[in-house]
Protein backbone atom coordinates (compact mmCIF):
# COMPACT_ATOMS: atom_id res chain seq x y z
CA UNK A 1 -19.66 -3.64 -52.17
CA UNK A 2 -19.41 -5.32 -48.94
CA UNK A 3 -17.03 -7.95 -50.40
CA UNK A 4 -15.03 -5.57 -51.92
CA UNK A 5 -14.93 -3.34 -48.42
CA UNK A 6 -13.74 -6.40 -47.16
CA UNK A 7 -10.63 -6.88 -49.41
CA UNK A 8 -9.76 -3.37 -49.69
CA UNK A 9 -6.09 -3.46 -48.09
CA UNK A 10 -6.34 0.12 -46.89
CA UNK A 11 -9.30 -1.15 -44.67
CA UNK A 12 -7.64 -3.41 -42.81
CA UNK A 13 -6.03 -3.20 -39.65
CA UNK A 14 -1.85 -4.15 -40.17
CA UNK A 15 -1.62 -4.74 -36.36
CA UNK A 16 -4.18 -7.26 -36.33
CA UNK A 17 -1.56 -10.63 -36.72
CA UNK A 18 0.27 -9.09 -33.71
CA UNK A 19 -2.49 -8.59 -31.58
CA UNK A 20 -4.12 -11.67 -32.30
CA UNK A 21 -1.01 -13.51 -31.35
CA UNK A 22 -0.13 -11.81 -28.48
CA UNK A 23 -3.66 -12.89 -26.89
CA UNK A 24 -3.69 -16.11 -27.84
CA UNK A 25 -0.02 -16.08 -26.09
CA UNK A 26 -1.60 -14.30 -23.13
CA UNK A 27 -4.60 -16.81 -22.88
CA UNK A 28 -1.72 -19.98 -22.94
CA UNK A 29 0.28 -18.78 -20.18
CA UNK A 30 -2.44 -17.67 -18.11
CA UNK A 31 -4.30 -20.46 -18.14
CA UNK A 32 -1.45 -22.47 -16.59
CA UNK A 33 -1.45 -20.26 -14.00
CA UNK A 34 -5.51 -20.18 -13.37
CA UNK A 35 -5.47 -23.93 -12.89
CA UNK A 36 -2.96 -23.79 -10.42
CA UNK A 37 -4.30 -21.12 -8.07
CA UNK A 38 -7.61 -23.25 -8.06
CA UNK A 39 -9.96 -20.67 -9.96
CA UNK A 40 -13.32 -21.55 -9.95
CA UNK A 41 -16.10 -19.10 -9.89
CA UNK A 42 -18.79 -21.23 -10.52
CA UNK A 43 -18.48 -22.38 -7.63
CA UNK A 44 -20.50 -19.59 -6.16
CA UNK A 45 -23.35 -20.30 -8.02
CA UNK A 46 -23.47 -23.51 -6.47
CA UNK A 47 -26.83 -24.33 -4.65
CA UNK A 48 -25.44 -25.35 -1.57
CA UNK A 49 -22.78 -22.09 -1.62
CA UNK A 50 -25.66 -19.65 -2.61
CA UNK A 51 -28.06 -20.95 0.23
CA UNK A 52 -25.04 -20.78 2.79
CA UNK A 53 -24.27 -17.18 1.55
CA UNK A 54 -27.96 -16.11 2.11
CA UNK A 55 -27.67 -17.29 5.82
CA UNK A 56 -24.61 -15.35 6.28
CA UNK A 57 -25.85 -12.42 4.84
CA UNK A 58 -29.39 -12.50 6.99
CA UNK A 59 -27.26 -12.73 10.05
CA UNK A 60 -26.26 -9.12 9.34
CA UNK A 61 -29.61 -7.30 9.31
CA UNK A 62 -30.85 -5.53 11.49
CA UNK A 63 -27.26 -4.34 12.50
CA UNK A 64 -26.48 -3.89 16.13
CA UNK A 65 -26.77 -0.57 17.74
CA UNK A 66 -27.06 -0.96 21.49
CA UNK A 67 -25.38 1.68 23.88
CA UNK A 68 -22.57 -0.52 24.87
CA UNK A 69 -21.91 -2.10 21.74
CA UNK A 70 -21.25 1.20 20.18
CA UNK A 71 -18.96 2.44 22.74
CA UNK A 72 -16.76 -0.43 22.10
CA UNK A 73 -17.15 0.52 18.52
CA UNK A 74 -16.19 4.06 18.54
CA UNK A 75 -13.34 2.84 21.12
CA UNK A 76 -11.86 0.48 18.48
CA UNK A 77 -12.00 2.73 15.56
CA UNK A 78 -9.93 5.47 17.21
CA UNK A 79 -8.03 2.44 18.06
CA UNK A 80 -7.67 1.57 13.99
CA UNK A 81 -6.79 5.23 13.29
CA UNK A 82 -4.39 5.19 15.97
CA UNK A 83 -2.56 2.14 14.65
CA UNK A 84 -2.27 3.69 10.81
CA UNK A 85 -1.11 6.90 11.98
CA UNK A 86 1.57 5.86 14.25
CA UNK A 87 2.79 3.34 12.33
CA UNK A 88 3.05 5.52 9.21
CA UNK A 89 5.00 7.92 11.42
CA UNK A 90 7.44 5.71 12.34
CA UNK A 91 7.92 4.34 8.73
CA UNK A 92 7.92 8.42 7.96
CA UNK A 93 10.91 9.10 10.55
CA UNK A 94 12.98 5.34 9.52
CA UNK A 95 12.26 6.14 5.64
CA UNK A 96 13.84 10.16 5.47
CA UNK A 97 17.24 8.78 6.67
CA UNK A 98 17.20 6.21 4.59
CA UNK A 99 16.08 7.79 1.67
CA UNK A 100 19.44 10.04 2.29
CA UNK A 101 21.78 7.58 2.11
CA UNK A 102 20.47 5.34 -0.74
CA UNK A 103 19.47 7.80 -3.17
CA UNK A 104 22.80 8.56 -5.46
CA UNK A 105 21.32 11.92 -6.90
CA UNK A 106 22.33 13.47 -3.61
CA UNK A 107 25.43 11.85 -3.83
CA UNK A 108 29.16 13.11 -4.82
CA UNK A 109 28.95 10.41 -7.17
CA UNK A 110 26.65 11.79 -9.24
CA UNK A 111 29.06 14.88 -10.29
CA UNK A 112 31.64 12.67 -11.22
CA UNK A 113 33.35 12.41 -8.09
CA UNK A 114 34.84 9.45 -6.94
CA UNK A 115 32.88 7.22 -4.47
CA UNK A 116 35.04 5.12 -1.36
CA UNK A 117 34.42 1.67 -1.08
CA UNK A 118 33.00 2.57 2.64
CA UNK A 119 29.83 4.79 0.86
CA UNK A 120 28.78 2.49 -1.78
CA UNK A 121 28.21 -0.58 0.02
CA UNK A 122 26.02 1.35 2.75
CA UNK A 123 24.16 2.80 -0.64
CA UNK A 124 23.47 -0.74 -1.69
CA UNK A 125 22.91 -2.36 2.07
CA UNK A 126 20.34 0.57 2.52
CA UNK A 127 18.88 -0.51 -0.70
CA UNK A 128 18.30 -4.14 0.12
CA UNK A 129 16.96 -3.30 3.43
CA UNK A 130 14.12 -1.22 1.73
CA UNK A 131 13.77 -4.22 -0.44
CA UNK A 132 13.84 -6.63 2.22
CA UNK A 133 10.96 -4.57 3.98
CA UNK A 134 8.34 -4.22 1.71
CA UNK A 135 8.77 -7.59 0.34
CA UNK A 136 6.95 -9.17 3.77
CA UNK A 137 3.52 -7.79 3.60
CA UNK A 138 2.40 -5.84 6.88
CA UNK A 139 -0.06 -9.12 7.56
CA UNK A 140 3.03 -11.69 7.96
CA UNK A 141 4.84 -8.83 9.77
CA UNK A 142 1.85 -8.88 12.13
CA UNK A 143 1.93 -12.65 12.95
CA UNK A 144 5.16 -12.39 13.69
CA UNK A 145 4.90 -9.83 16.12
CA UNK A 146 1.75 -11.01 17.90
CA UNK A 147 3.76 -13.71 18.85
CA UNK A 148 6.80 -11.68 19.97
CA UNK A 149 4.57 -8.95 21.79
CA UNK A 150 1.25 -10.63 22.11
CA UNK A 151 -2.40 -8.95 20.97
CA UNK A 152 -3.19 -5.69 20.42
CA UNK A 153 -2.31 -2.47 18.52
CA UNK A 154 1.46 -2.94 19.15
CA UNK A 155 1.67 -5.67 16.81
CA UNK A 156 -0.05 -3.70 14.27
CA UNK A 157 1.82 -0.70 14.73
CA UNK A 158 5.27 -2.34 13.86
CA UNK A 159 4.09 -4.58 11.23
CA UNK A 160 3.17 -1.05 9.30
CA UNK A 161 6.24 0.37 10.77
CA UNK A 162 8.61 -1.78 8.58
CA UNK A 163 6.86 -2.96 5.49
CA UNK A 164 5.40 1.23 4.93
CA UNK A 165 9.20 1.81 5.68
CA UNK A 166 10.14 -0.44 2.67
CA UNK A 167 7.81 1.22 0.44
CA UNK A 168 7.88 4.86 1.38
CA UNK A 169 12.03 4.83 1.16
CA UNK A 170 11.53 3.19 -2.21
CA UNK A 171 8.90 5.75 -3.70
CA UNK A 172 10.66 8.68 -1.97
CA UNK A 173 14.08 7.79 -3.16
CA UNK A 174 12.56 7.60 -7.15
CA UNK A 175 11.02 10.56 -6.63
CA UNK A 176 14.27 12.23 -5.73
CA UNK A 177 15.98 10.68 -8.64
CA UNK A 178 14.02 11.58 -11.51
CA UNK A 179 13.41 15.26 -10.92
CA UNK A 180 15.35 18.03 -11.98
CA UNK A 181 19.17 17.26 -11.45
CA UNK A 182 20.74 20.71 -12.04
CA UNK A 183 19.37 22.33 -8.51
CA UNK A 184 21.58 19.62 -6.51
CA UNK A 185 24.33 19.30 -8.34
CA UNK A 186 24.89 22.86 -8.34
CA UNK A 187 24.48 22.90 -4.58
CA UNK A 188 27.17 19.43 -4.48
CA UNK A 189 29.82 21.15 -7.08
CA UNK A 190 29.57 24.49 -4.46
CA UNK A 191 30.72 21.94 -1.47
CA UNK A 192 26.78 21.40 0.11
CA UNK A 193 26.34 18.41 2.02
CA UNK A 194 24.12 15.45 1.09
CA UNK A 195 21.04 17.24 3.82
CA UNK A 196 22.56 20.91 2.45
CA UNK A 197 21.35 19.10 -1.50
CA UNK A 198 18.06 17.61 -0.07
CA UNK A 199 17.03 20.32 1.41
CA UNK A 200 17.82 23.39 -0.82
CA UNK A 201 18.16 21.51 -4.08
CA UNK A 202 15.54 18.54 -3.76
CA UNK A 203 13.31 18.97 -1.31
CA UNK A 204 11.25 22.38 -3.02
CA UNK A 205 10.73 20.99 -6.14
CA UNK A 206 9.48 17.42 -5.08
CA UNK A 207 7.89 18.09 -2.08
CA UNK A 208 4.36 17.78 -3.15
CA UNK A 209 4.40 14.91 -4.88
CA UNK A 210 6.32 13.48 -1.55
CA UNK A 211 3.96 14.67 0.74
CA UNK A 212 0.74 13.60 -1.69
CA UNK A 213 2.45 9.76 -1.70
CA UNK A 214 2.70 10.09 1.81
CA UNK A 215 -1.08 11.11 2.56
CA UNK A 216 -2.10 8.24 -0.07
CA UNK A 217 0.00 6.17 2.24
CA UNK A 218 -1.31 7.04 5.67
CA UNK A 219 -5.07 6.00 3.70
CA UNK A 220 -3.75 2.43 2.49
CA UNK A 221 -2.17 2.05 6.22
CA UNK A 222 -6.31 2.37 7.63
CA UNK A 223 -7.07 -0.39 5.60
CA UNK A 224 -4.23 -2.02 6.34
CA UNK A 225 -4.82 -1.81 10.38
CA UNK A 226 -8.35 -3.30 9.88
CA UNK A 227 -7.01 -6.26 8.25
CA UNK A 228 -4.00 -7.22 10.46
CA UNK A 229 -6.77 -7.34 13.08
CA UNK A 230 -8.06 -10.65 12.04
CA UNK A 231 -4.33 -11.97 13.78
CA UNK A 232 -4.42 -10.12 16.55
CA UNK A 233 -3.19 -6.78 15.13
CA UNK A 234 -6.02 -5.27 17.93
CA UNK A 235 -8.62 -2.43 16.39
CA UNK A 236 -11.49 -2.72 14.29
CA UNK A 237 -10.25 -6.34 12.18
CA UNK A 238 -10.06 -7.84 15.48
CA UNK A 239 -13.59 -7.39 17.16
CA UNK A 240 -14.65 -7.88 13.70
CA UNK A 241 -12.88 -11.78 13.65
CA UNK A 242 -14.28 -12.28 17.87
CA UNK A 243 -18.31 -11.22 16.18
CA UNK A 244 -17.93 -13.81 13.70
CA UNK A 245 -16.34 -16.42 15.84
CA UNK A 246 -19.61 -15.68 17.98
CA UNK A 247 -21.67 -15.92 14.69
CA UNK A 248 -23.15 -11.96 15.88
CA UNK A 249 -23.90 -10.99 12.52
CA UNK A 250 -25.63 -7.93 13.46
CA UNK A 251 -22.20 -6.73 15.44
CA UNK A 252 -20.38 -7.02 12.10
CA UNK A 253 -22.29 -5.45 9.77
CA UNK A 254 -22.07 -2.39 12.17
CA UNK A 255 -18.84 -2.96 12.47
CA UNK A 256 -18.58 -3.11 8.35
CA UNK A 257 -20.54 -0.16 8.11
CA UNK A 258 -18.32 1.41 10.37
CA UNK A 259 -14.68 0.36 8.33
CA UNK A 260 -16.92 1.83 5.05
CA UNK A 261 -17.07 5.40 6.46
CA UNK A 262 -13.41 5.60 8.15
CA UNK A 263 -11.73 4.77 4.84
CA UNK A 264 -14.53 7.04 2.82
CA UNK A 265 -13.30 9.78 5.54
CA UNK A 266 -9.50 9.00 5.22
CA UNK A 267 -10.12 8.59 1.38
CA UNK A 268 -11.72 12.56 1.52
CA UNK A 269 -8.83 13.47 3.83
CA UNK A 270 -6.51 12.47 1.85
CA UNK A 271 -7.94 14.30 -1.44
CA UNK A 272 -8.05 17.25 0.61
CA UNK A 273 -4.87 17.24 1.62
CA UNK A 274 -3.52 16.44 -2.07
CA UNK A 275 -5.69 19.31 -3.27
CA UNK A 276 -3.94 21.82 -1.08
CA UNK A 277 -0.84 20.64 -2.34
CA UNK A 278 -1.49 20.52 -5.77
């Protein structure tokens, strides 16, 4: 019975060539790519790695929780939320305008009126600047301007700035041009403006999914500050880098601890937020 189970052509899966093949495919052009990025996990498991990790990892406990230490704590996460929050809001304030003039649903064009030469190469240099922005992560962003403006938060605060710039114009102006057509291009055919059509036609039926992206955005830019303060960015990543330069591991795993519950708090802020909205 089991051999003839095993014949039975009704039994057997008609896909199964295809998906055989395509991971064998997968497996030869990944493993190309594996040896060149230098993959080796077993590495960790390495005597000499495991006992250096247990050293590093004792360093942390107890953590440290003297008076002084935790001032400077509390100081430098305000200092990390600061750092997210304004330089979301300037990406925010860059991005809208943008978003205006590269997204062709709020366009003439998209009624079938003509387009000047003037308007369509703005469209496309707007489009290449949001491009050119989010393609240089915030970290290389924040090297640059550390050496421009020196250490501390204003370093972060651009670097967010411009690359969150990139990426919310992007998301916004996608948004915007897969809803519902018919409420702008009534409001173009009736002579509205471009901000007439955003705001009447666009702008009610999209803005909660706008404003959730944004939230979600302001959560990844916490993160975000921590890390650009290993160069300099100022905030939490940077007293974290100056404790572990001074081997204190006791001053970093507070400092960890700390980082875990401001982006579990942003992370519940944010769901609140997108809650309301939904």
């Amino acid at each position: 019975m089991v051999s003839d189970i095993a014949v039975d052509p009704r039994l057997r899966d008609p896909a199964w060539t295809r998906r055989v093949g395509t991971t064998l495919a997968v497996v030869v052009l990944l493993w190309p790519i594996m040896v060149a990025s230098e993959f080796k996990p077993w590495l960790l498991f390495d005597r000499q790695s495991l006992n250096a990790t247990w050293r590093f990892v004792a360093s942390f406990f107890p953590p440290s929780a003297d008076a002084e230490f935790l001032r400077l704590l509390l100081r430098e996460t305000w200092v990390t939320m600061a750092i997210a929050t304004t330089g979301l809001t300037l990406a925010w304030i860059a991005a809208v305008p943008l978003t205006l003039v590269g997204t062709a649903r709020l366009s003439q064009s998209s009624i079938g009126r003509p387009m000047g030469r003037l308007p369509l190469v703005i469209r496309h240099a707007v489009r290449w600047l949001l491009v050119f922005l989010r393609s240089v992560p915030e970290l290389v962003w924040a090297l640059l301007f550390v050496r421009v403006v020196g250490l501390g938060p204003t370093a972060g605060v651009l670097a967010i700035a411009l690359t969150y710039t990139g990426m919310l114009g992007k998301v916004y102006a996608e948004v915007l041009e897969s809803s519902d057509a018919a409420p702008t291009e009534s409001l173009l055919r009736n002579g509205a403006s471009r901000l007439q059509a955003f705001l009447y036609g666009a702008l009610p039926q999209n803005a909660p999914e706008l404003v959730s992206y944004t939230v979600f955005r302001w959560e990844c830019a916490v993160r975000s500050s921590v890390i650009m303060g290993f160069v300099g960015g100022g905030g939490l990543g940077q007293q974290i880098d100056m404790s572990m330069k001074m081997l204190d591991g006791g001053q970093v795993s507070m400092m960890l601890l700390a980082f875990v519950v401001l982006v579990a708090a942003a992370d519940r802020a944010s769901r609140l937020l997108r809650g309301m909205l939904a």
